[in-house]
Structures are given as C-alpha cells and as structure tokens.
C-alpha atoms as a PDB file:
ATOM      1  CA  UNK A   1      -2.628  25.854  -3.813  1.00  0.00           C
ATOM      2  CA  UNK A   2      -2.075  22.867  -1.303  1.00  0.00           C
ATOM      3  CA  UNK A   3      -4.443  20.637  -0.404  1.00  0.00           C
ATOM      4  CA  UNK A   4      -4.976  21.164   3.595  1.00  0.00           C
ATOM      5  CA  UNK A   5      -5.541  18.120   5.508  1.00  0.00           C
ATOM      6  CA  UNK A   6      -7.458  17.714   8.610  1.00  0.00           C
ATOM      7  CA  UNK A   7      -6.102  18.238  12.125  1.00  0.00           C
ATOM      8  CA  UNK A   8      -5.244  14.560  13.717  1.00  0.00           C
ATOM      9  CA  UNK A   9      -7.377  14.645  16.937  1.00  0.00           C
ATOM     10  CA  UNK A  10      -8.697  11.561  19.592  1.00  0.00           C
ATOM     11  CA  UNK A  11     -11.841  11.729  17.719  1.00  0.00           C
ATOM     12  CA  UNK A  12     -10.720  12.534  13.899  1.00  0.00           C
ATOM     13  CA  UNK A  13     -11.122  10.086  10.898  1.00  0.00           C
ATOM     14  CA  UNK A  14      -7.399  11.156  10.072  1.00  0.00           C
ATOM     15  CA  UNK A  15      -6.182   7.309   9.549  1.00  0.00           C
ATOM     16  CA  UNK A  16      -8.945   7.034   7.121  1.00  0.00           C
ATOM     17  CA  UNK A  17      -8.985  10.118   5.440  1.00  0.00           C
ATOM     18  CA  UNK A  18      -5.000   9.912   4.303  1.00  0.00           C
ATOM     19  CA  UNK A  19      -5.680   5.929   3.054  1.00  0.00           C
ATOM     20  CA  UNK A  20      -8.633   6.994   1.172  1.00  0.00           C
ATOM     21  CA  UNK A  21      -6.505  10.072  -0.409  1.00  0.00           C
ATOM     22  CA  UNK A  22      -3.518   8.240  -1.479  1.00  0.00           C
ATOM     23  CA  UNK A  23      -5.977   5.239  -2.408  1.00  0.00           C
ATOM     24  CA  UNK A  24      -7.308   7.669  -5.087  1.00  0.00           C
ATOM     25  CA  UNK A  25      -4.329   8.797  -6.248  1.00  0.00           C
ATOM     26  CA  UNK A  26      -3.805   4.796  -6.744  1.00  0.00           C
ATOM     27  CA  UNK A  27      -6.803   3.618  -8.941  1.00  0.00           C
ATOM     28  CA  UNK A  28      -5.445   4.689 -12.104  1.00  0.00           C
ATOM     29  CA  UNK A  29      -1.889   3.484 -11.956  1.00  0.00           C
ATOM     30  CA  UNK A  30      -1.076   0.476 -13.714  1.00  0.00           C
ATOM     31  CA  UNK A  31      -0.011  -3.271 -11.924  1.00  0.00           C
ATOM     32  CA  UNK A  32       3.120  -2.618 -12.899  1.00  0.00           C
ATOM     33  CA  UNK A  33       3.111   0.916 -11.432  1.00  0.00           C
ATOM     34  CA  UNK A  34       2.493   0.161  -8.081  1.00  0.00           C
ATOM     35  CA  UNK A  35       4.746  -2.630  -7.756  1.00  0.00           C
ATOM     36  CA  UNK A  36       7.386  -0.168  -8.377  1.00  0.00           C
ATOM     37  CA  UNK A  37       5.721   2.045  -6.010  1.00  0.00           C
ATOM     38  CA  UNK A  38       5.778  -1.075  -3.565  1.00  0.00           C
ATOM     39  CA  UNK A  39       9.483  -1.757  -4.529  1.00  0.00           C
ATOM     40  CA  UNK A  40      10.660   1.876  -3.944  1.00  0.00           C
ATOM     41  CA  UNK A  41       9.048   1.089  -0.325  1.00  0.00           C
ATOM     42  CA  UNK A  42      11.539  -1.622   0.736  1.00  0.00           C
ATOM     43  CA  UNK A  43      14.409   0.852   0.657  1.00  0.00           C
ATOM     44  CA  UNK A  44      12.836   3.593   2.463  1.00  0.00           C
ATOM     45  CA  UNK A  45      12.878   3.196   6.489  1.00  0.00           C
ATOM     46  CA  UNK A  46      11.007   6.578   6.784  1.00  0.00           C
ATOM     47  CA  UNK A  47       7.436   8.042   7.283  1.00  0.00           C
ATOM     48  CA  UNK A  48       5.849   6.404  10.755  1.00  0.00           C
ATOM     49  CA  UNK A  49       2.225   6.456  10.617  1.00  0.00           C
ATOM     50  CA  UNK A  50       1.688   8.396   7.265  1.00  0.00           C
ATOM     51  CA  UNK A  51       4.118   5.435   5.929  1.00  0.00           C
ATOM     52  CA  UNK A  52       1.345   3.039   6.843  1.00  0.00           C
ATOM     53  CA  UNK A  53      -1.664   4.758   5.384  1.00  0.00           C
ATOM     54  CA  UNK A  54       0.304   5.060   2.023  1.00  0.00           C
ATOM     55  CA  UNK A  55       1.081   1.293   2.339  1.00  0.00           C
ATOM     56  CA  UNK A  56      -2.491  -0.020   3.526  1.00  0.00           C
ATOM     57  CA  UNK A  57      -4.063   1.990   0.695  1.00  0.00           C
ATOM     58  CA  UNK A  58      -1.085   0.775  -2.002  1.00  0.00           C
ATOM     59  CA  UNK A  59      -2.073  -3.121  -0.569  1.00  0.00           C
ATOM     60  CA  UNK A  60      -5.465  -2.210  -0.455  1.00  0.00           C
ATOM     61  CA  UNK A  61      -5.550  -1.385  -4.579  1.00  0.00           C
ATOM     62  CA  UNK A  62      -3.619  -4.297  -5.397  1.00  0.00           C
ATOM     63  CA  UNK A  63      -6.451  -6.589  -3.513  1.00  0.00           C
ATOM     64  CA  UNK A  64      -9.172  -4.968  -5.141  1.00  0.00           C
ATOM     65  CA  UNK A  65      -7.807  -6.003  -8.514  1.00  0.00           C
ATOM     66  CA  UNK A  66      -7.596  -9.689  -7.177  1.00  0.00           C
ATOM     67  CA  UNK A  67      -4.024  -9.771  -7.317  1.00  0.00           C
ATOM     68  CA  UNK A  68      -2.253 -12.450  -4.636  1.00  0.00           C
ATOM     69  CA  UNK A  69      -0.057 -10.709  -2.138  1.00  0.00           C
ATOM     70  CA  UNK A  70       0.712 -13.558  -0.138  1.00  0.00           C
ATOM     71  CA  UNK A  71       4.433 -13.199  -0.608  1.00  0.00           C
ATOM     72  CA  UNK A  72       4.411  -9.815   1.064  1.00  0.00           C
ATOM     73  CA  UNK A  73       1.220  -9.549   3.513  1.00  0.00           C
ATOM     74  CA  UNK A  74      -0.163 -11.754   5.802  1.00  0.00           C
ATOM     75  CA  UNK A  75      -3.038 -10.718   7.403  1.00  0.00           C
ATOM     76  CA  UNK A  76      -4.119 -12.326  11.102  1.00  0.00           C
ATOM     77  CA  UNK A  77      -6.296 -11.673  13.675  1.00  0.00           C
ATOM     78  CA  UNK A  78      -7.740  -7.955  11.977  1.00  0.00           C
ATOM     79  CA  UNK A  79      -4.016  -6.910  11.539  1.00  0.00           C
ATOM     80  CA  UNK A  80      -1.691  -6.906   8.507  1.00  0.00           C
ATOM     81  CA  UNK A  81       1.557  -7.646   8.249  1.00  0.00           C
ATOM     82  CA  UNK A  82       4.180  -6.360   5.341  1.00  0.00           C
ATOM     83  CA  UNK A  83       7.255  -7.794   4.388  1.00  0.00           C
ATOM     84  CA  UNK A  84       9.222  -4.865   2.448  1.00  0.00           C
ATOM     85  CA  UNK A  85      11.259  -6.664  -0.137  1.00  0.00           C
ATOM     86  CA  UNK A  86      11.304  -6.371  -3.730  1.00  0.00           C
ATOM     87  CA  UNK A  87       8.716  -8.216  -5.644  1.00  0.00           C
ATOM     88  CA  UNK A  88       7.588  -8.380  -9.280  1.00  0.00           C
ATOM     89  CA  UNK A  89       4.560  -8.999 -10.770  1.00  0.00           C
ATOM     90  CA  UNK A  90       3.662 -12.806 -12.137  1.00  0.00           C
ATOM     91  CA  UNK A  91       0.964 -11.843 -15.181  1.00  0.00           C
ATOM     92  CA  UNK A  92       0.284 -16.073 -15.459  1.00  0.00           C
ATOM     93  CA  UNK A  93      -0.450 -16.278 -11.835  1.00  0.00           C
ATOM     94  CA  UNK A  94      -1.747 -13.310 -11.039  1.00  0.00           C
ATOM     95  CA  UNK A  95       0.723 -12.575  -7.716  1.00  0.00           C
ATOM     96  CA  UNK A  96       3.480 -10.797  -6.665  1.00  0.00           C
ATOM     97  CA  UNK A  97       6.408 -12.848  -6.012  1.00  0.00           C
ATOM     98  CA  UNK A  98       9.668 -12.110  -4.292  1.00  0.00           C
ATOM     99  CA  UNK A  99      12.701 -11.112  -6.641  1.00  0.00           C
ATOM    100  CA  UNK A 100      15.775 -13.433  -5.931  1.00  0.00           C
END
C-alpha cells in the first residue's frame, strides 16, 4: 500500500512534511551513502519543488552529523544556496570537497 501524502494547500505544512519524510528515510544511511545520493543529484535537472525538499533534508542530515558543506552550500540571509557538482567525502577533515 502507498503511503498518501497530504494535499499541498495555502495553509498546509506540505514543505515540511516531505523534508521531514525523506529526512527519515536519511538518518540511517551512511556518510558515504548520501554523498552518492548528493552526487547522483548533480546530473539530474528534474523534480522542482519536491527536488528541494529532498535536497534541504539530504543537507540537513549531513549538518547534523557536523560534517562541513562549505564547498557545496552557502547559506545567507535565511536562504541556502547549492552548488550541484560532484563531491567526495574528506574522513581527516571532516568535509565534502569538490572532485576535480
């Protein structure tokens, strides 16, 4: 059975609803899981809005294990800004830096 999802209306949580679902379905995946999950991201020019609550949440779980994204997102002003190129992940550092 699918999951239904809830009705996008002018007074709806729906923004916040989707990043909290696929932020769930994030929390177990390894670092090196959802880089390639970020990777897989720079070659797909797809997905409008739902596109940015799967990438908030993705960023979102990479922040909250204190990992620098600095080489992709810059954040300013309350808004966030992602640069979609491949990255890997730097263990030593603790970042994500772009692959040449």
């Amino acid at each position: 059975m699918s999951k239904k999802y809830p009705i996008m209306t002018e007074n709806s949580n729906y923004a916040q609803e989707r990043v909290i679902y696929y932020r769930e379905r994030f929390q177990n995946q390894s670092v090196l899981k959802l880089v390639d999950v970020f990777n897989s991201l720079s070659s797909n020019k797809g997905w409008t809005s739902e596109r940015s609550f799967f990438t908030k949440a993705l960023i979102d779980e990479i922040h909250s294990r204190g990992i620098d994204t600095s080489a992709i997102c810059e954040e300013q002003d309350n808004r966030q800004t992602i640069r979609y190129i491949p990255v890997r992940y730097e263990q030593t550092s603790h970042s994500l830096s772009p692959i040449d």
